[in-house]
Protein backbone atom coordinates (compact mmCIF):
# COMPACT_ATOMS: atom_id res chain seq x y z
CA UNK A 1 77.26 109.28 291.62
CA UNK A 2 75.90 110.85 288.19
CA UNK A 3 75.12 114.10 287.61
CA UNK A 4 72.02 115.44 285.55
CA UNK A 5 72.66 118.45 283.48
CA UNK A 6 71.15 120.56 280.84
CA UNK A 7 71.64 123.62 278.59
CA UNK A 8 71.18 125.30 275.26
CA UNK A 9 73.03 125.75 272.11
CA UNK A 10 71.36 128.34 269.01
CA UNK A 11 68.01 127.70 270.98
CA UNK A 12 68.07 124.09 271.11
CA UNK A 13 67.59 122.19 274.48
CA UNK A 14 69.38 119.41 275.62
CA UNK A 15 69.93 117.34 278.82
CA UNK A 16 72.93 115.07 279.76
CA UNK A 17 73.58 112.30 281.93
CA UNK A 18 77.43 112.53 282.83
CA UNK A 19 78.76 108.81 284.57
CA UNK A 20 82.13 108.67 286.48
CA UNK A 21 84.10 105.35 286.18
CA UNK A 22 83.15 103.50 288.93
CA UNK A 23 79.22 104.06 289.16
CA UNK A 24 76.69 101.84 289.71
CA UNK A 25 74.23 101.93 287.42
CA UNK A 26 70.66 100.80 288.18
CA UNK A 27 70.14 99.52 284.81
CA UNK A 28 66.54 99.15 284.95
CA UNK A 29 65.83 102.49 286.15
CA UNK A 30 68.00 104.18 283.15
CA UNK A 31 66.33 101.80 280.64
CA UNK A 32 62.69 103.69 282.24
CA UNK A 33 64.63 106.80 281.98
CA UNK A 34 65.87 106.88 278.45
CA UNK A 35 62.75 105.50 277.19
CA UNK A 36 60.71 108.27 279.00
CA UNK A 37 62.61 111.00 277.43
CA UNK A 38 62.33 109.49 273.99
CA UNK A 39 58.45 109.07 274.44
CA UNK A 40 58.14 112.81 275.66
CA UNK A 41 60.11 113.80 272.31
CA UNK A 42 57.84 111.77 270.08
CA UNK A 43 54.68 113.46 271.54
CA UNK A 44 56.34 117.09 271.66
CA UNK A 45 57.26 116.79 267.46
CA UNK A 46 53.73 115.16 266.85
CA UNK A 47 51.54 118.23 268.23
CA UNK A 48 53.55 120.90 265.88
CA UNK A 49 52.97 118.99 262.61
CA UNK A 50 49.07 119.87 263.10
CA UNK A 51 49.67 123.46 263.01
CA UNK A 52 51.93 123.36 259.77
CA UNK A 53 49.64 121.33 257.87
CA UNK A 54 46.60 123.37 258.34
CA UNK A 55 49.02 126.69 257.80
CA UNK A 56 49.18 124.82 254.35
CA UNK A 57 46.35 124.16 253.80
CA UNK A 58 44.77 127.28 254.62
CA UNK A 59 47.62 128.67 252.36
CA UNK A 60 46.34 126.89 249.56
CA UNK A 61 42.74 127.91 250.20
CA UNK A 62 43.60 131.68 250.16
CA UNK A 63 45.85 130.91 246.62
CA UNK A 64 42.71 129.22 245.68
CA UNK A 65 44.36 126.26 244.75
């Protein structure tokens, strides 16, 4: 039996997966898993980066530059 567990240090999020010696793993389905999480991640830091380039650009604009 695992157990799924999450929490927050200075504002960060994070989520763990605790194992106890003995577990069976389904392999396959913590392969999905993991690879889930890291695609959700990608697409979360990809949407912000829109916002600060146009803050810098329009930062530029008002400078003139």
């Amino acid at each position: 039996m695992f157990k799924m567990r999450g929490g927050s240090i200075n504002g960060v999020m994070w989520r763990a997966i605790d194992f106890v010696e003995g577990d069976k793993v389904d392999a396959a389905a913590l392969k999905k898993l993991v690879r889930t999480a890291i695609e959700f991640n990608r697409a979360k830091k990809k949407a912000p980066v829109k916002k600060k380039v146009s803050a810098i650009k329009a930062s530029k604009d008002a400078q003139g530059k």
